[in-house]
N, C-alpha and C. Protein backbone atom coordinates (compact mmCIF):
# COMPACT_ATOMS: atom_id res chain seq x y z
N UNK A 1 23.65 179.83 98.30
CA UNK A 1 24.25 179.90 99.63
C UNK A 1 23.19 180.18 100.68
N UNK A 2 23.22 179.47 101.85
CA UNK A 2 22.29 179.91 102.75
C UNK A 2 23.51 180.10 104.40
N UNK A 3 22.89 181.24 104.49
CA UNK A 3 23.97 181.93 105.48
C UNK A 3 25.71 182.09 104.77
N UNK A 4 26.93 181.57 105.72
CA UNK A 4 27.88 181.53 104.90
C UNK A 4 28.51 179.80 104.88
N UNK A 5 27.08 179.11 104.95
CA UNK A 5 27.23 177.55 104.40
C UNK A 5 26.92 177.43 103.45
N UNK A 6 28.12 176.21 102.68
CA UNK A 6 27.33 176.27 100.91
C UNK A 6 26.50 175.05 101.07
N UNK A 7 25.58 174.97 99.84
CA UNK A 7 24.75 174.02 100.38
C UNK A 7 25.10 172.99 98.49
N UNK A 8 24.18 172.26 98.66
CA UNK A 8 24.54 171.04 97.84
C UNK A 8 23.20 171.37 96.79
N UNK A 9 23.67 170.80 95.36
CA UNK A 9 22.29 171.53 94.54
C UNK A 9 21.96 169.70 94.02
N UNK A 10 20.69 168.89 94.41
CA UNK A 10 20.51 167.49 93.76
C UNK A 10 20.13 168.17 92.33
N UNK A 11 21.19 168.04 91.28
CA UNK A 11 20.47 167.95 89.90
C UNK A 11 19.53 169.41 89.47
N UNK A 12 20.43 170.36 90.34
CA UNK A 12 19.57 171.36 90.05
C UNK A 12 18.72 171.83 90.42
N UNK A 13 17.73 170.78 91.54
CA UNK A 13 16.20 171.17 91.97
C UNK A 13 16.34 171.57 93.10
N UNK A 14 17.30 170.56 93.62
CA UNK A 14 17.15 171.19 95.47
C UNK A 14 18.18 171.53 95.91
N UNK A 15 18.51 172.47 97.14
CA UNK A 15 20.03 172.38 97.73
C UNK A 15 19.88 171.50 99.37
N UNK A 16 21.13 170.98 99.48
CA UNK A 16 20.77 170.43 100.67
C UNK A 16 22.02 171.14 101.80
N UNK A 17 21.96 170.89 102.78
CA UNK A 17 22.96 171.65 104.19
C UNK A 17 23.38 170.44 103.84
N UNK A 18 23.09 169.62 104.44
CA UNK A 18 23.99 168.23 105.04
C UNK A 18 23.74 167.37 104.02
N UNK A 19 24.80 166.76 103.71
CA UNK A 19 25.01 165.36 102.79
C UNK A 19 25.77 164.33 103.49
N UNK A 20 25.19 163.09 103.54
CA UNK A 20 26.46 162.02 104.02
C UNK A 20 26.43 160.60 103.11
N UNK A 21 27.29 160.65 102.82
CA UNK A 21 27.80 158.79 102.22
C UNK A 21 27.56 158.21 103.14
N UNK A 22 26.72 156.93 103.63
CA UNK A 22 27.14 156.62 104.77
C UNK A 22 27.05 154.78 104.44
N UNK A 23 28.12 154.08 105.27
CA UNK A 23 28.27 153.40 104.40
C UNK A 23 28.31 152.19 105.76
N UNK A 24 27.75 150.84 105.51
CA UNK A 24 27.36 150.09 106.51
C UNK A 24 28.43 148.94 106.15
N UNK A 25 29.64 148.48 106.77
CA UNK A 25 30.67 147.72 106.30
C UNK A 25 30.75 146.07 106.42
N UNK A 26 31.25 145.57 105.56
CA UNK A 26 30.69 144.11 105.66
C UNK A 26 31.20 143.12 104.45
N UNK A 27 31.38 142.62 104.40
CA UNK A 27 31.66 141.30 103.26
C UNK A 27 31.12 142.06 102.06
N UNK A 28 30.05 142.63 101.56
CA UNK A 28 29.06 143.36 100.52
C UNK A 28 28.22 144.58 101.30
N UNK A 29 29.79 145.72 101.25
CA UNK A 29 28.97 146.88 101.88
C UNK A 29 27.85 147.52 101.40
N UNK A 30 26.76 147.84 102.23
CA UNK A 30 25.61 148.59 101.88
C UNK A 30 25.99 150.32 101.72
N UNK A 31 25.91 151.37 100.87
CA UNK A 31 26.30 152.42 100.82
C UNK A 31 24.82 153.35 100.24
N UNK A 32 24.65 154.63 101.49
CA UNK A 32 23.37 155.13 100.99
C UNK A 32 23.48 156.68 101.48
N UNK A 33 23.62 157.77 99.88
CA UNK A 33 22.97 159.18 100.08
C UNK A 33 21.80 159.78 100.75
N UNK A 34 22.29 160.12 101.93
CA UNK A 34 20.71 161.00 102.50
C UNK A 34 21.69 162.34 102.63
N UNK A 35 20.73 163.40 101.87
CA UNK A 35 20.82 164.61 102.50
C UNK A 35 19.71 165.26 102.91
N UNK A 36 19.75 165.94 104.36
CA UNK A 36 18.64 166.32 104.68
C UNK A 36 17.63 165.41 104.95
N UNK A 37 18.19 164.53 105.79
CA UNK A 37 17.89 163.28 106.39
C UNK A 37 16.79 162.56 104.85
N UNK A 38 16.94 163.08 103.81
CA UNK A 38 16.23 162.05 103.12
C UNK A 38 17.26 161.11 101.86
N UNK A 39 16.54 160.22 101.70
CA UNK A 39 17.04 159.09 100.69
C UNK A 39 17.92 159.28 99.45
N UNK A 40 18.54 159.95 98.85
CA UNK A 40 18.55 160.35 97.48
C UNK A 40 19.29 159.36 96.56
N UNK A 41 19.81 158.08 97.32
CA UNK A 41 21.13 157.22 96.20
C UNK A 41 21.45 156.08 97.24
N UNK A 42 21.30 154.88 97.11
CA UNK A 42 21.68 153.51 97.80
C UNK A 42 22.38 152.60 96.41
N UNK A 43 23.01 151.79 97.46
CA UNK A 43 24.06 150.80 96.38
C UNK A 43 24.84 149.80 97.27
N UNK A 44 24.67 148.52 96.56
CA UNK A 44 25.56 147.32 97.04
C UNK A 44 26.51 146.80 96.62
N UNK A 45 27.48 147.13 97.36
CA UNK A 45 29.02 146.74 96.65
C UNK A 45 29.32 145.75 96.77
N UNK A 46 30.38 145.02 95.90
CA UNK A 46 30.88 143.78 95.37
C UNK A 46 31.45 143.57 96.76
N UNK A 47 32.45 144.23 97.07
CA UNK A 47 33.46 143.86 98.04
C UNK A 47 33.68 145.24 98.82
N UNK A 48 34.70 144.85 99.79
CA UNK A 48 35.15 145.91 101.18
C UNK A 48 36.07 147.46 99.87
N UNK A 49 36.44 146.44 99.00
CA UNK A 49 37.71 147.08 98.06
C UNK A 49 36.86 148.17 96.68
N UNK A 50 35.92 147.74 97.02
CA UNK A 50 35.20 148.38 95.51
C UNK A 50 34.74 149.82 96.19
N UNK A 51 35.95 150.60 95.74
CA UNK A 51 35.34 152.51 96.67
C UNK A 51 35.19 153.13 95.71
N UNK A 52 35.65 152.65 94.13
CA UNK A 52 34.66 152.98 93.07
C UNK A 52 33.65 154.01 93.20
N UNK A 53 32.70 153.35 93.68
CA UNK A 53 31.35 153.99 94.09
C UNK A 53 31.20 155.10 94.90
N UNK A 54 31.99 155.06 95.78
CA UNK A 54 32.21 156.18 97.40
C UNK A 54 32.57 157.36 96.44
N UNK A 55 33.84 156.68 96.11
CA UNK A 55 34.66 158.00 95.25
C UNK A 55 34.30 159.01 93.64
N UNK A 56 33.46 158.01 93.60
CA UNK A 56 32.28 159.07 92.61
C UNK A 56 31.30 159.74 93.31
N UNK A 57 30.40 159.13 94.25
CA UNK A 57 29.69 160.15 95.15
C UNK A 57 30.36 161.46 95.35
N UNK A 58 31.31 161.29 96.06
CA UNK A 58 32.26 162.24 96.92
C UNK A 58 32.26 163.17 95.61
N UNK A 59 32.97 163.16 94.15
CA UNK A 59 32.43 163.91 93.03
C UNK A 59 31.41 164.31 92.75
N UNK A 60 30.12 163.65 92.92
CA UNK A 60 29.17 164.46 92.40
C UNK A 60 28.35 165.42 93.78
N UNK A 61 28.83 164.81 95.38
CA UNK A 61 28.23 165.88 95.66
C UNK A 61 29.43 166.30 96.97
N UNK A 62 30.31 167.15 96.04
CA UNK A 62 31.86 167.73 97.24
C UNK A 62 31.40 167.69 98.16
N UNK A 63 30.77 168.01 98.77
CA UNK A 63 30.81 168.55 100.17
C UNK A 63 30.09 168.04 101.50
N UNK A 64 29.57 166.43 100.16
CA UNK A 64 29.30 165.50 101.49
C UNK A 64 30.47 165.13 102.12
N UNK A 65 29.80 164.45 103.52
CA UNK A 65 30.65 163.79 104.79
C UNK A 65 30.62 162.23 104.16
N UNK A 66 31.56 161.50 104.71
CA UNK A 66 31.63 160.12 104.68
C UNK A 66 31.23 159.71 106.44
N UNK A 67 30.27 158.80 106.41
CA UNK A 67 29.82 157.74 107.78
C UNK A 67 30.48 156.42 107.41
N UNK A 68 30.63 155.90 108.81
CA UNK A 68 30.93 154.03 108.74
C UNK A 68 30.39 154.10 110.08
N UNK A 69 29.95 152.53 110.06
CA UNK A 69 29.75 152.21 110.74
C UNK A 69 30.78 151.31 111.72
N UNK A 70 30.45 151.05 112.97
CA UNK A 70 31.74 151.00 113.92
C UNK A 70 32.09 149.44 113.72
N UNK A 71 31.42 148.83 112.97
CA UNK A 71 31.19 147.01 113.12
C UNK A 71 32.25 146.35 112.16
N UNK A 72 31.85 144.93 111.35
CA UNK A 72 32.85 144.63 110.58
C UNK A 72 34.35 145.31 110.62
N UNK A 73 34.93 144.91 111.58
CA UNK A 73 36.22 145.35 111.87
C UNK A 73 37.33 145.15 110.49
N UNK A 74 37.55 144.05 110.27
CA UNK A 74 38.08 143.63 109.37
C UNK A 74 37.43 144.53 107.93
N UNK A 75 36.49 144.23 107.39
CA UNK A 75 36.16 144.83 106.37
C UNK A 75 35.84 146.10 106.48
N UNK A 76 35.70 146.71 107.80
CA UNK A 76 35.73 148.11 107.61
C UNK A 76 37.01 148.42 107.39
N UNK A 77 38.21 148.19 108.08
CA UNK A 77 39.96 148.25 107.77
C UNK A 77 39.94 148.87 106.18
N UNK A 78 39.83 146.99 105.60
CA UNK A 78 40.28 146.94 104.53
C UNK A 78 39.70 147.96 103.48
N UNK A 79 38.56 148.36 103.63
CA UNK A 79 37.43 149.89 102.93
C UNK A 79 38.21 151.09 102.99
N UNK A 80 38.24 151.08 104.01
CA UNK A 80 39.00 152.22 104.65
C UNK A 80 40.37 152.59 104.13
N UNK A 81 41.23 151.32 103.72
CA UNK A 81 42.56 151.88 103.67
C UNK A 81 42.60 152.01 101.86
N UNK A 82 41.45 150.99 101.74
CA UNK A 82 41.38 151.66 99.92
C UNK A 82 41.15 152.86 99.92
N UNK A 83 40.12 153.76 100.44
CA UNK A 83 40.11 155.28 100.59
C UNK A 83 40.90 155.87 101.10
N UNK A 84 41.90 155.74 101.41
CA UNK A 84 43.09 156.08 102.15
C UNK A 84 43.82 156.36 101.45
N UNK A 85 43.98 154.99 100.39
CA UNK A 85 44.89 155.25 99.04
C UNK A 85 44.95 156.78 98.16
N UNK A 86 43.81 156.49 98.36
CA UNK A 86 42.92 157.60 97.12
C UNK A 86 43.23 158.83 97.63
N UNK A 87 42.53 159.09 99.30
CA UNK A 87 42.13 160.08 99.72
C UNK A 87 42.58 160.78 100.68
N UNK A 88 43.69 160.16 101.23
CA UNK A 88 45.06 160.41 102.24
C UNK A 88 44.39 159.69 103.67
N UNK A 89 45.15 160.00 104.50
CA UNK A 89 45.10 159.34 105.96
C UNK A 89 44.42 160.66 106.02
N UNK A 90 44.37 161.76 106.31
CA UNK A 90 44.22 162.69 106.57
C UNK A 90 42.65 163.06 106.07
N UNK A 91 41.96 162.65 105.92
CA UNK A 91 40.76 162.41 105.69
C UNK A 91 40.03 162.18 106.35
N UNK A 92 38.87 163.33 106.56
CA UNK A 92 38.09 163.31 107.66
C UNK A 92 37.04 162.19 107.52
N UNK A 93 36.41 161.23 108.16
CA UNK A 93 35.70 160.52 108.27
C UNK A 93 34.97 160.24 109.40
N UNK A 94 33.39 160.41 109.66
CA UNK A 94 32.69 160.05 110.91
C UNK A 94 32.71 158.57 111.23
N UNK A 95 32.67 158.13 112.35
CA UNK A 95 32.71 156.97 112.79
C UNK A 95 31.51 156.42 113.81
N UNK A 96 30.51 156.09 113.45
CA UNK A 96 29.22 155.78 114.10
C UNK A 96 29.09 154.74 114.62
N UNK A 97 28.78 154.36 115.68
CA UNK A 97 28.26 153.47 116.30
C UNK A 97 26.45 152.69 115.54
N UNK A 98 26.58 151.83 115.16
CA UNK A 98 25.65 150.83 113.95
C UNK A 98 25.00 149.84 114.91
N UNK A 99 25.17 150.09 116.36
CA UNK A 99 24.15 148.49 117.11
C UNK A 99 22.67 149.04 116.72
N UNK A 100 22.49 148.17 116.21
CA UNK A 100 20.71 147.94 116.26
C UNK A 100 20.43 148.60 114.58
N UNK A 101 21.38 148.70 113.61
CA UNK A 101 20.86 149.79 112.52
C UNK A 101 20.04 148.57 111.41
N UNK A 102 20.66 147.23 111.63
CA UNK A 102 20.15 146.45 110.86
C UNK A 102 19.17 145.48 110.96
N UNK A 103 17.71 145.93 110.07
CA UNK A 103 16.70 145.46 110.77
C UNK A 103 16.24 143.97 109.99
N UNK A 104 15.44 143.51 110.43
CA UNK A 104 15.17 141.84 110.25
C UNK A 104 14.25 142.20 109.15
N UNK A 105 14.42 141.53 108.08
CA UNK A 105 13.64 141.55 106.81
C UNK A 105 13.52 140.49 106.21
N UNK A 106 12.54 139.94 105.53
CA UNK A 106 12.57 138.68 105.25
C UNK A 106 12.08 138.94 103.76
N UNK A 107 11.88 137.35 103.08
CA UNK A 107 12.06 137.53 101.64
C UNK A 107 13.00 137.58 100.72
N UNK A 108 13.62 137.48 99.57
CA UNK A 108 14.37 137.43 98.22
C UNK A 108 15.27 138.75 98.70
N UNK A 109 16.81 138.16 98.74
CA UNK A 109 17.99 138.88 98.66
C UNK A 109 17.91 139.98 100.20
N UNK A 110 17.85 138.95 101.12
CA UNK A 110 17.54 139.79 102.21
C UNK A 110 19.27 140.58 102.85
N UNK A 111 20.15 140.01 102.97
CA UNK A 111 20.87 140.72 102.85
C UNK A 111 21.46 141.92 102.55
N UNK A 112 21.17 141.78 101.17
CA UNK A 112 21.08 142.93 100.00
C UNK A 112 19.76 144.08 101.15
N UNK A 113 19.04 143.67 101.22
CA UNK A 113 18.36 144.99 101.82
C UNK A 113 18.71 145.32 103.04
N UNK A 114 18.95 144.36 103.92
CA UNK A 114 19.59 145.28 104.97
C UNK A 114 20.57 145.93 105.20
N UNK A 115 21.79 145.46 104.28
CA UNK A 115 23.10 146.11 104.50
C UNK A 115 22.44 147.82 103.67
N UNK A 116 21.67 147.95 103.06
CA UNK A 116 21.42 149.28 102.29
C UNK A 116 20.55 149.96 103.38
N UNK A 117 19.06 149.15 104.62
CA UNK A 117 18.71 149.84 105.16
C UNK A 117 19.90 150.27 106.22
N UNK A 118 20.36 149.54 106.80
CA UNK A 118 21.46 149.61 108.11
C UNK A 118 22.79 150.84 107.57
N UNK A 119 23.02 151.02 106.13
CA UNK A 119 23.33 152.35 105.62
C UNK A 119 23.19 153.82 105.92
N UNK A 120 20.91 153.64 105.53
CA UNK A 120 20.62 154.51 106.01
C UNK A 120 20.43 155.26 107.01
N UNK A 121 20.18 153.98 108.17
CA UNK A 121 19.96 154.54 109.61
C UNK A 121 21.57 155.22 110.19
N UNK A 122 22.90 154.41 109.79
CA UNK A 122 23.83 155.15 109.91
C UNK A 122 24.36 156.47 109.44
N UNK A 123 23.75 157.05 107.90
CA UNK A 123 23.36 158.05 107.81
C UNK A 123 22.62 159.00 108.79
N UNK A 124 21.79 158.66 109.64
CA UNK A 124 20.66 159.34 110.67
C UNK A 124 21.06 159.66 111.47
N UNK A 125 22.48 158.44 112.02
CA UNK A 125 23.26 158.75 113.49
C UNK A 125 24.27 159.56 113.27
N UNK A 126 23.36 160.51 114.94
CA UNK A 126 25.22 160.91 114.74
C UNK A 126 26.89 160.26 115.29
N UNK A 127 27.87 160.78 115.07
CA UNK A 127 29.14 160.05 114.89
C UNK A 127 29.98 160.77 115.62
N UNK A 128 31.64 160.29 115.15
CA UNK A 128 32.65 161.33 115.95
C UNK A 128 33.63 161.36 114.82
N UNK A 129 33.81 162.45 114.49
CA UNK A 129 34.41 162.77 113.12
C UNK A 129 36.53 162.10 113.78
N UNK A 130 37.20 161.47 112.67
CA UNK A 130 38.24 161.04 112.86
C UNK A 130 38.72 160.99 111.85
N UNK A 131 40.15 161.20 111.52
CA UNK A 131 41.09 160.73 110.40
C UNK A 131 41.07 159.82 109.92
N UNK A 132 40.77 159.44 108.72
CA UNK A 132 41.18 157.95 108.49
C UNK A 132 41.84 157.34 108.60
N UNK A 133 43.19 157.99 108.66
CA UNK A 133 44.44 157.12 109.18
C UNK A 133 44.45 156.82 110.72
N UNK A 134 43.94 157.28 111.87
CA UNK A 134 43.25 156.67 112.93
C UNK A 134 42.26 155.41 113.25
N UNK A 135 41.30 154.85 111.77
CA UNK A 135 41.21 154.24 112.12
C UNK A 135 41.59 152.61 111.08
N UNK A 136 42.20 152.86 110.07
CA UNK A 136 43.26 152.04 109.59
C UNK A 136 44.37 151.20 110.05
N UNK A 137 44.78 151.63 110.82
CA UNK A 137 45.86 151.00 111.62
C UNK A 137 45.18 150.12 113.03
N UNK A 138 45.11 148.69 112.39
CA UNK A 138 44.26 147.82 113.27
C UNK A 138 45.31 147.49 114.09
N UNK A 139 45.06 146.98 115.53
CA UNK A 139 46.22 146.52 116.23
C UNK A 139 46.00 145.16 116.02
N UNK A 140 47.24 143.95 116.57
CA UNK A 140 46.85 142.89 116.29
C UNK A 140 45.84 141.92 116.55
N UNK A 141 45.48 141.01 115.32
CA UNK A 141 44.06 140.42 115.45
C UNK A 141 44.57 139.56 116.77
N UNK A 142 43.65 138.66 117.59
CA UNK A 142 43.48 138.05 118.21
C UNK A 142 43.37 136.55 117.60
N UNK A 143 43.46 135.75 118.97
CA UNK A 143 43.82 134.46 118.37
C UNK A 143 42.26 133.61 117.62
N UNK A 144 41.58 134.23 118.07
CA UNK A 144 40.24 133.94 118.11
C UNK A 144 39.77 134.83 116.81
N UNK A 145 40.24 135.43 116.19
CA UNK A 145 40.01 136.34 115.28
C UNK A 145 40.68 135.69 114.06
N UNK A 146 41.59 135.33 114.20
CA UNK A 146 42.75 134.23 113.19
C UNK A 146 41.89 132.90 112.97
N UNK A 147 41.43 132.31 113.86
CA UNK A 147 40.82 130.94 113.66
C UNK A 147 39.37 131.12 113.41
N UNK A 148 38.80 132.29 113.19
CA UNK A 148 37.71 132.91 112.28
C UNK A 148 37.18 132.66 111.24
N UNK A 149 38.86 133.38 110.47
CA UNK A 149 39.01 133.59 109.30
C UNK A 149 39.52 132.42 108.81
N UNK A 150 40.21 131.72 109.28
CA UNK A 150 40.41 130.22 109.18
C UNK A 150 39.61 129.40 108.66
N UNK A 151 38.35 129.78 109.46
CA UNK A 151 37.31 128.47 109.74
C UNK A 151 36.49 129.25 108.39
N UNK A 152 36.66 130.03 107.89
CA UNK A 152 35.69 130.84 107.19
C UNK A 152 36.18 130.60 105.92
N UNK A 153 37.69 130.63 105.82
CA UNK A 153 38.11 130.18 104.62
C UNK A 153 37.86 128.76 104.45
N UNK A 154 37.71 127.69 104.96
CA UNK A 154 37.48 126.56 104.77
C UNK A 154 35.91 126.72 104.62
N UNK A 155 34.70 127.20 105.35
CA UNK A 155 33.30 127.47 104.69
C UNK A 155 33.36 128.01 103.06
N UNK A 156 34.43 129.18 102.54
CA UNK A 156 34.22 129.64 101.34
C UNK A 156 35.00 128.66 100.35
N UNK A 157 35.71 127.63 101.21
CA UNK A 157 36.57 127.10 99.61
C UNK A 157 35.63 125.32 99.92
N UNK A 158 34.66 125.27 100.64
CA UNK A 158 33.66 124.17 100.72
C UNK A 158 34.78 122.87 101.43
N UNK A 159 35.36 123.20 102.11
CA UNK A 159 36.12 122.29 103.06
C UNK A 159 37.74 122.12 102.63
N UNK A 160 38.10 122.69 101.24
CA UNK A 160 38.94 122.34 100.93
C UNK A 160 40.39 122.78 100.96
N UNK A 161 40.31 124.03 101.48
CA UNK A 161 41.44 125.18 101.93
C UNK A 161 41.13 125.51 103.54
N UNK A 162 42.37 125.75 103.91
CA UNK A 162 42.65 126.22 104.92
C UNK A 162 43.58 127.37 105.11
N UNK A 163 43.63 128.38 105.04
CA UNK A 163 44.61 129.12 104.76
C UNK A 163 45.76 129.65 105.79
N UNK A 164 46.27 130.02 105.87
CA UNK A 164 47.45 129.50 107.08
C UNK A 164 47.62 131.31 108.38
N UNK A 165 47.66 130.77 109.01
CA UNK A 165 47.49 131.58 110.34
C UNK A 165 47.98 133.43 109.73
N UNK A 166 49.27 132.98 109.08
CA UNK A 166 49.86 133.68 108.77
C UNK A 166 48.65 135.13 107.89
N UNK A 167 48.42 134.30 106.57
CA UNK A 167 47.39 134.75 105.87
C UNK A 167 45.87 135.65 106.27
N UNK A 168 45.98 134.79 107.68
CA UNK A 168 44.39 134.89 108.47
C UNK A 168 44.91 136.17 109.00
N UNK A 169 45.88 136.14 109.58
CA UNK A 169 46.10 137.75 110.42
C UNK A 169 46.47 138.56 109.27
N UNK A 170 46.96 138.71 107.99
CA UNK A 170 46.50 140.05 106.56
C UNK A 170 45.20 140.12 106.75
N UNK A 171 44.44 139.19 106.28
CA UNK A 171 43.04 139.50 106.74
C UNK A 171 42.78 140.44 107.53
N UNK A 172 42.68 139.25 108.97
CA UNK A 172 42.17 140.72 110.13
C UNK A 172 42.62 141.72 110.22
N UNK A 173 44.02 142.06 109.84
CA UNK A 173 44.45 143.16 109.95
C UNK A 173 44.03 144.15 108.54
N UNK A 174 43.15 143.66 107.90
CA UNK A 174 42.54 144.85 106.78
C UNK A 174 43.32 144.66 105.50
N UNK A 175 44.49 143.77 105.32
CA UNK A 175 45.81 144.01 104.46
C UNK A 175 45.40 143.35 102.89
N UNK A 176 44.21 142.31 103.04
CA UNK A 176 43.59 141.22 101.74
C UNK A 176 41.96 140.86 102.23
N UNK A 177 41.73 140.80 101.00
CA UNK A 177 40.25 139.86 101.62
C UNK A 177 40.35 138.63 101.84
N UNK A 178 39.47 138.06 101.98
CA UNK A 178 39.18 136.52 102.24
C UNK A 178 39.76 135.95 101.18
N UNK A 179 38.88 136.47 99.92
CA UNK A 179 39.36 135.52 98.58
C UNK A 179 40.54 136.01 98.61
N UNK A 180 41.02 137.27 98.69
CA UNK A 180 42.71 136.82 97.99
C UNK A 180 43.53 136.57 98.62
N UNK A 181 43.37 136.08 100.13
CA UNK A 181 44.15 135.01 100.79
C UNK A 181 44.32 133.78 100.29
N UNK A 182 42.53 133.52 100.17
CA UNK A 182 42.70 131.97 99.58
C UNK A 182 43.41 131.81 98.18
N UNK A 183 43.38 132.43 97.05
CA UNK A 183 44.09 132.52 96.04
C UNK A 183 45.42 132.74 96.15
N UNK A 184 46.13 133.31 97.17
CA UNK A 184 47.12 132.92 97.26
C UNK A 184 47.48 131.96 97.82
N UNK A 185 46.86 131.06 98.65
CA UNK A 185 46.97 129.84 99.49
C UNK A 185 46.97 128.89 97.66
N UNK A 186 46.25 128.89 97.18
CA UNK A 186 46.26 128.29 95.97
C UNK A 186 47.15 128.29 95.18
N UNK A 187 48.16 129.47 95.11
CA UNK A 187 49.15 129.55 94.46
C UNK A 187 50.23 129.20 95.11
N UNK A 188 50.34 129.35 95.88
CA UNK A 188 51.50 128.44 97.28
C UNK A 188 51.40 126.86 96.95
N UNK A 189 50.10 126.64 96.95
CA UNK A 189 50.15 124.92 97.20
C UNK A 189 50.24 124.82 95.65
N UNK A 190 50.45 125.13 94.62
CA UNK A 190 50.46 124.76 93.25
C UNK A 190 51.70 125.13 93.29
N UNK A 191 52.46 125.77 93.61
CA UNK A 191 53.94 126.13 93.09
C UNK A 191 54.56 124.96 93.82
N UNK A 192 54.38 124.17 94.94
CA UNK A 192 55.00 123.18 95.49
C UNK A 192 54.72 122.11 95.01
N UNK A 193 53.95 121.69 94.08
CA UNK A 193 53.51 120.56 93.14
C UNK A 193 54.55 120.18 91.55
């Protein structure tokens, strides 16, 4: 204990004050441990839905904070309300502002490294602590937000799906991902065959 804050023990060697998950949201979120503003655990998730990972952190070190970043609207939603599941609305979560966290890197699996650096720097910032159930509840997507996801599902199914307006606003509104819109667009048009 230092003062009457508890502090965090890495593995025994060190204790830390501050711990944060902080997690950079996106199609393949970047998610990265700093306590005590340093490095200790990064990881690239499959999808918005895979909190897997979050929710073992949060076990091994209680008394970290969770960060997001303010961007990927849609896939931050849909992250979010999987931890929600888990972890109630009522769940404190910081909410950071991410312009500028993701820096230009070039070379093999560049993606992959920035969504993990743009993690860390959101780790660094500070935030405004909020409920999760505050920021779950998306209001409605826009029309321009629908024909997005539209146009995006026809890039992921290589011209051949379109998935229907209807579908596109679950999406934006956090409710499915991309793919399992389109898979159900697939199962729609096969059951009418």
């Amino acid at each position: 204990l230092v003062g009457s804050e508890m502090c965090i023990r890495d593995r025994g060697r060190k204790r830390f004050k501050n711990v944060y998950i902080a997690i950079d949201p996106g199609e393949r979120p970047g998610v990265a441990v700093v306590a005590d503003n340093r490095v200790i655990e990064v990881y690239h998730l499959k999808s918005p839905k895979d909190v897997g990972t979050i929710l073992e952190l949060l076990e091994k070190y209680p008394k970290a904070k969770i960060k997001i970043g303010h961007g990927a609207k849609r896939h931050r939603v849909l992250m979010l309300k999987s931890l929600a599941a888990v972890l109630g609305e009522g769940f404190p979560i910081i909410l950071v502002n991410e312009r500028g966290t993701t820096p230009k890197v070039g070379g093999i699996d560049v993606s992959h490294v920035q969504d993990i650096v743009a993690s860390i720097n959101i780790a660094l910032r500070d935030g405004r602590e909020v409920k999760l159930g505050e920021l779950i509840h998306a209001g409605e997507p826009t029309k321009g937000e629908i024909e997005y996801i539209k146009t995006r599902s026809r890039e992921l199914s290589n011209g051949k799906i379109t998935i229907s307006s209807k579908l596109a606003r679950e999406v934006a509104k956090g409710n499915l991902t991309l793919e399992e819109a389109i898979e159900i667009h697939k199962k729609k048009k096969g059951d009418k065959k």
